[in-house]
Protein backbone atom coordinates (compact mmCIF):
# COMPACT_ATOMS: atom_id res chain seq x y z
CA UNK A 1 14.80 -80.58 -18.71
CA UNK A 2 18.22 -81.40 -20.54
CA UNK A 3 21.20 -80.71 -20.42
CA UNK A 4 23.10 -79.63 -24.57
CA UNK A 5 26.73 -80.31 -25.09
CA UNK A 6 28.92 -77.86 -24.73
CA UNK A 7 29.60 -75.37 -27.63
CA UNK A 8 31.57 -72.35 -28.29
CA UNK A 9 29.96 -69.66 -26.15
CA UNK A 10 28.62 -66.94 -27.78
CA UNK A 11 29.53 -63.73 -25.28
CA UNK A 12 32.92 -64.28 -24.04
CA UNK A 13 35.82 -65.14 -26.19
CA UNK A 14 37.58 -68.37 -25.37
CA UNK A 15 34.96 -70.01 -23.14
CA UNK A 16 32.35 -73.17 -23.67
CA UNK A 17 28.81 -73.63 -22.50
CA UNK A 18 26.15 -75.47 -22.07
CA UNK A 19 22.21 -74.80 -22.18
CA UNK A 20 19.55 -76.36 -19.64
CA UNK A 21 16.58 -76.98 -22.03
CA UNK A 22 13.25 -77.36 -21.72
CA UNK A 23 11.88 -80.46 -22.69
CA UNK A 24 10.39 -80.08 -26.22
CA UNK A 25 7.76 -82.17 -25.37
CA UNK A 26 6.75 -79.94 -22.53
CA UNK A 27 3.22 -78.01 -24.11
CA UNK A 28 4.58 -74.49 -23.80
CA UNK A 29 1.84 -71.77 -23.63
CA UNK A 30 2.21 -67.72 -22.89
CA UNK A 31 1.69 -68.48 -19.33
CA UNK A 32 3.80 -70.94 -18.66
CA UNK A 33 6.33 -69.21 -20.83
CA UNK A 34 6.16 -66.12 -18.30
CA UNK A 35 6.88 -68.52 -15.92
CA UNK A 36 9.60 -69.59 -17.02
CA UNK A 37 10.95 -65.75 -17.62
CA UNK A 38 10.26 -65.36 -14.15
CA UNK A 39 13.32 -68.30 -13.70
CA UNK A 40 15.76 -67.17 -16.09
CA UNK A 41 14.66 -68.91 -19.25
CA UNK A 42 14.68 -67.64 -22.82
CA UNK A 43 13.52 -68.54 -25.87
CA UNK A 44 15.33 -69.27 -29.10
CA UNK A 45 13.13 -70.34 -32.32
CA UNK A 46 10.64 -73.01 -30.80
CA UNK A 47 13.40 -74.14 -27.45
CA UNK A 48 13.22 -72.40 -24.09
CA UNK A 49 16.44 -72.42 -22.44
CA UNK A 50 18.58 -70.81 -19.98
CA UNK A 51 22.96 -71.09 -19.68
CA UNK A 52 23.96 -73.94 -17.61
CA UNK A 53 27.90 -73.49 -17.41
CA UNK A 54 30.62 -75.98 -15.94
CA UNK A 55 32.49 -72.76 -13.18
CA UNK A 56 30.96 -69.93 -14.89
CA UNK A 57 27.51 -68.08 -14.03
CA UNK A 58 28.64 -64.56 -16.51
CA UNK A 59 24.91 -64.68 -18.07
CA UNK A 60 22.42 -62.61 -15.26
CA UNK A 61 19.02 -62.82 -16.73
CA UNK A 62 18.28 -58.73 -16.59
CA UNK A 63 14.49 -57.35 -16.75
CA UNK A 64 13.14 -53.60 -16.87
CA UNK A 65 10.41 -52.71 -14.30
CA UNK A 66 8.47 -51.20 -17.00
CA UNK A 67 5.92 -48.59 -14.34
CA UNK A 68 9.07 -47.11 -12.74
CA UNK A 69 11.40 -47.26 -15.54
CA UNK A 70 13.00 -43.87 -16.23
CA UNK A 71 15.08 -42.56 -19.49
CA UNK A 72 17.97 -40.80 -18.95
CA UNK A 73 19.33 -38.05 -21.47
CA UNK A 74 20.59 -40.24 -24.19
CA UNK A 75 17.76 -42.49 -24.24
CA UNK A 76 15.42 -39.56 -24.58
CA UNK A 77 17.21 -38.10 -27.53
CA UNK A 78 17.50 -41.68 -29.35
CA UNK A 79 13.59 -41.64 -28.50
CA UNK A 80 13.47 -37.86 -30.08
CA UNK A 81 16.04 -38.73 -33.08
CA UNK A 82 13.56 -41.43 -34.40
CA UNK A 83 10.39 -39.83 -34.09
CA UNK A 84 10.13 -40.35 -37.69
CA UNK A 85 10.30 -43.96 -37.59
CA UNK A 86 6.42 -45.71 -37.83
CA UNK A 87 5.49 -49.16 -35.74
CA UNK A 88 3.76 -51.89 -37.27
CA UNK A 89 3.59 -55.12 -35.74
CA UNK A 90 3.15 -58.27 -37.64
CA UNK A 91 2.79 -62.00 -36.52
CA UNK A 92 4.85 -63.47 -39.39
CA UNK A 93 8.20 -63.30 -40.56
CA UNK A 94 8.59 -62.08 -44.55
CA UNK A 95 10.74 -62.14 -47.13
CA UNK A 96 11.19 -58.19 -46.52
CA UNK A 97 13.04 -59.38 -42.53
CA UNK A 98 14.80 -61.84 -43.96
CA UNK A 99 16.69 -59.81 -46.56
CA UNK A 100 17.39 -56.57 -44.01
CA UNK A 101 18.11 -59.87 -41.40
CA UNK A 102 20.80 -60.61 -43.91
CA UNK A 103 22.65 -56.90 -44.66
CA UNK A 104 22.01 -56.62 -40.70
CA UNK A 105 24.69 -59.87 -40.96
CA UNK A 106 26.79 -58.76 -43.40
CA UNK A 107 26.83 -55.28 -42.07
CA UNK A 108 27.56 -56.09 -38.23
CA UNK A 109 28.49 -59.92 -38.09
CA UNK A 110 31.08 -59.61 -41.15
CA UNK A 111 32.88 -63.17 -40.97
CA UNK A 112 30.68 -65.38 -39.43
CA UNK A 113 28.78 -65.72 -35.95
CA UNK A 114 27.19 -67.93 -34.17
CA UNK A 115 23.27 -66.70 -36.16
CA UNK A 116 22.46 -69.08 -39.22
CA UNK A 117 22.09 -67.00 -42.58
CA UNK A 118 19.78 -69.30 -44.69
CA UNK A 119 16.25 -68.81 -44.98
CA UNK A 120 15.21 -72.05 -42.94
CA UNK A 121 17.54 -70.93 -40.26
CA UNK A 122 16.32 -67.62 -39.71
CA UNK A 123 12.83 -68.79 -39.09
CA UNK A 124 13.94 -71.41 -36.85
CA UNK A 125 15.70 -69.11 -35.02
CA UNK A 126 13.69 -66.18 -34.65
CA UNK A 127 9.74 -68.21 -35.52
CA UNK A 128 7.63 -70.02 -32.58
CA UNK A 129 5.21 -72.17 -33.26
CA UNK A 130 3.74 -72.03 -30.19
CA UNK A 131 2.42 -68.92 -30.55
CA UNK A 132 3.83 -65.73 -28.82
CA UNK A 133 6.09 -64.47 -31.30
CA UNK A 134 5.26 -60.87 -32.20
CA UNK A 135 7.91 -58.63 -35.11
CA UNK A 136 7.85 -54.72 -34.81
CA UNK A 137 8.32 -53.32 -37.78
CA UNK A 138 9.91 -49.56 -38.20
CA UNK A 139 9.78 -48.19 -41.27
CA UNK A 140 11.20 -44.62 -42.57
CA UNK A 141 9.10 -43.44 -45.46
CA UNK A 142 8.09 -46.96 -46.06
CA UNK A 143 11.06 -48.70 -46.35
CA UNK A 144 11.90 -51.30 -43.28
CA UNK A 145 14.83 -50.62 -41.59
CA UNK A 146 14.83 -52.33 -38.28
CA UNK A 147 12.84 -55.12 -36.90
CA UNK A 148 12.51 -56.42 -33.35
CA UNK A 149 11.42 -60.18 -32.47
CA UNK A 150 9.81 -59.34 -29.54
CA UNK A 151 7.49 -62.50 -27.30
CA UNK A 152 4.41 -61.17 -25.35
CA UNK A 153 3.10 -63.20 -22.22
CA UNK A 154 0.16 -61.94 -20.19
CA UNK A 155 2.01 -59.45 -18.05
CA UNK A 156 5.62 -59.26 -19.76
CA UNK A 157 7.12 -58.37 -23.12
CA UNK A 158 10.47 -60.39 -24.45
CA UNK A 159 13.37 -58.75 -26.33
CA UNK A 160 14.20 -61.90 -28.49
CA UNK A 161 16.32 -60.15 -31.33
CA UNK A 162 16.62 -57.21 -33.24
CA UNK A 163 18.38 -56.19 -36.67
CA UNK A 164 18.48 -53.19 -38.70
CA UNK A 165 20.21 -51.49 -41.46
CA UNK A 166 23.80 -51.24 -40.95
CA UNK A 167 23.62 -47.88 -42.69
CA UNK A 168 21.53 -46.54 -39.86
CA UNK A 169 24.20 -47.70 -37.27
CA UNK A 170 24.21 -43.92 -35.58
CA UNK A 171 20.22 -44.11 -35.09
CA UNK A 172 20.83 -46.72 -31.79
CA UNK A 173 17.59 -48.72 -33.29
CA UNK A 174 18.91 -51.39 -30.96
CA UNK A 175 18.28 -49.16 -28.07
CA UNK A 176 15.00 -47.73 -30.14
CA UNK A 177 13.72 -50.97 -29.70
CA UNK A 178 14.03 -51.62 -26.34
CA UNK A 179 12.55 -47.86 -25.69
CA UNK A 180 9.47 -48.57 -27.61
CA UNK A 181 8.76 -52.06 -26.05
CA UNK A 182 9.23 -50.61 -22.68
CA UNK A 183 6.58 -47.66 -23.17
CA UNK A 184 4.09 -50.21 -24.58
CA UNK A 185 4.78 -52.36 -21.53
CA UNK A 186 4.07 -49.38 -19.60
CA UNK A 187 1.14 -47.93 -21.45
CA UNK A 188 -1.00 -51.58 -21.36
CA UNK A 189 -0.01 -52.01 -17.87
CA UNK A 190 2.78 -55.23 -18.13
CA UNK A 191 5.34 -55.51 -15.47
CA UNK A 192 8.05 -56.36 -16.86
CA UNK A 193 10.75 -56.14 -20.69
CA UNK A 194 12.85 -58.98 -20.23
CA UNK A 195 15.89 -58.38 -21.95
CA UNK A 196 17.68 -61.99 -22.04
CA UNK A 197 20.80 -61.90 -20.16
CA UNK A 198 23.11 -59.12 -18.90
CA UNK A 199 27.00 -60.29 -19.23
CA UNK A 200 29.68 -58.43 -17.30
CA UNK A 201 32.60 -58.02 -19.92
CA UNK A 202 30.88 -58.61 -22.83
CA UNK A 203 30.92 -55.51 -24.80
CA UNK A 204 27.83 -56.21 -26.97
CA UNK A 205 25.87 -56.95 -23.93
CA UNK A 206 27.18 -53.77 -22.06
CA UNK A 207 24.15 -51.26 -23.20
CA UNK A 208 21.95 -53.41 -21.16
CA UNK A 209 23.05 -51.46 -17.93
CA UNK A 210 21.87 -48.50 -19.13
CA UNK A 211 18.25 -49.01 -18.58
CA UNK A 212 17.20 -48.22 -14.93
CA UNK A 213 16.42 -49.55 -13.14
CA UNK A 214 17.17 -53.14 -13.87
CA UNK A 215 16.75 -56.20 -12.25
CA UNK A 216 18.76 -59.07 -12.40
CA UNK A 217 18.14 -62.51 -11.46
CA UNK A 218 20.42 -64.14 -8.53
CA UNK A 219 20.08 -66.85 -6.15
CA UNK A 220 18.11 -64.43 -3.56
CA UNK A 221 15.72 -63.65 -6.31
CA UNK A 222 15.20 -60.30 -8.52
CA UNK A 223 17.07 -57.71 -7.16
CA UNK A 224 17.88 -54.00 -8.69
CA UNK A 225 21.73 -53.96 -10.05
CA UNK A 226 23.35 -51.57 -7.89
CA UNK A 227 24.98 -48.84 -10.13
């Protein structure tokens, strides 16, 4: 393990932090990748990682118990409201991602952000060359208009990332996503969607409380959030 720098933090204006990684030399595999879930990590491109902050622990590593997961009203009706959309799920990035990747930036990251915009950069960011990286295509008549980077270990599914058309903003794909990867999870038997890291105050990682039950991750272990 190391320790990064510290860097402008990415959920909560005004603050720094710092990442614990794992060692790149460390052969990384689905299994012990799930592993690491199980503790809090998360991947970005080929680095597994997980916030190490100097007087701040805002990033709760947040999972869905796929078998007993439950939607509630709006979830069903984003479910119902994109029953046109079709699933295809590829094991390579294309030029296709990258350019809806890109009006997904302009769209909803107008002005800059922390996510590169360069080719290069979104396949290091998003790619693994370690082999568990999965992207769900949905497509509306054809045409691509969201894709989630989603990892799959043997008994878990990852929410890595997931852009769409900026157009499409009132279709919650973001949510879509999530609602899709949970039913597979449930349908092939997996535990658990991992869904990176719940942060109390940040706005863009609010809609991660409304899938229950989740767990989050806390010094006595994975507990249910209490609503």
């Amino acid at each position: 393990m190391y320790l990064s720098t510290e860097h402008p933090c990415g959920y909560l204006p005004q603050r720094t932090a710092r990442s614990l990684f794992v060692d790149p030399d460390f052969a990384l595999n689905p299994q012990r990748y799930e592993m690491l879930l199980q503790q809090g990590f998360r991947r970005g491109g080929d680095h597994v990682y997980r916030p190490r902050c100097n007087g701040c622990a805002a990033c709760i590593p947040a999972r869905i118990p796929a078998a007993i997961f439950m939607p509630n009203r709006s979830q069903r009706r984003c479910f119902q409201n994109n029953a046109d959309l079709q699933l295809n799920i590829r094991q390579e990035l294309t030029d296709e991602q990258f350019e809806l990747y890109q009006r997904y930036l302009r769209g909803r990251h107008a002005g800059g952000g922390m996510n590169p915009e360069d080719k290069p950069g979104f396949h290091n960011f998003l790619d693994c060359g370690w082999g568990t990286a999965e992207f769900w295509e949905f497509r509306q008549d054809g045409r691509l208009v969201c894709c989630a980077v989603v990892d799959r270990t043997p008994l878990a599914l990852s929410a890595v990332y997931t852009f769409f058309d900026p157009d499409m903003v009132d279709r919650s794909l973001g949510t879509y996503a999530v609602l899709r990867q949970v039913l597979h999870a449930k349908q092939t038997q997996m535990d658990h969607v991992y869904l990176g890291y719940w942060v109390p105050g940040s706005r863009k990682m609010e809609y991660k409380r409304n899938f229950k039950p989740l767990e989050i991750l806390s010094s006595r272990g994975w507990q249910a959030l209490e609503t």
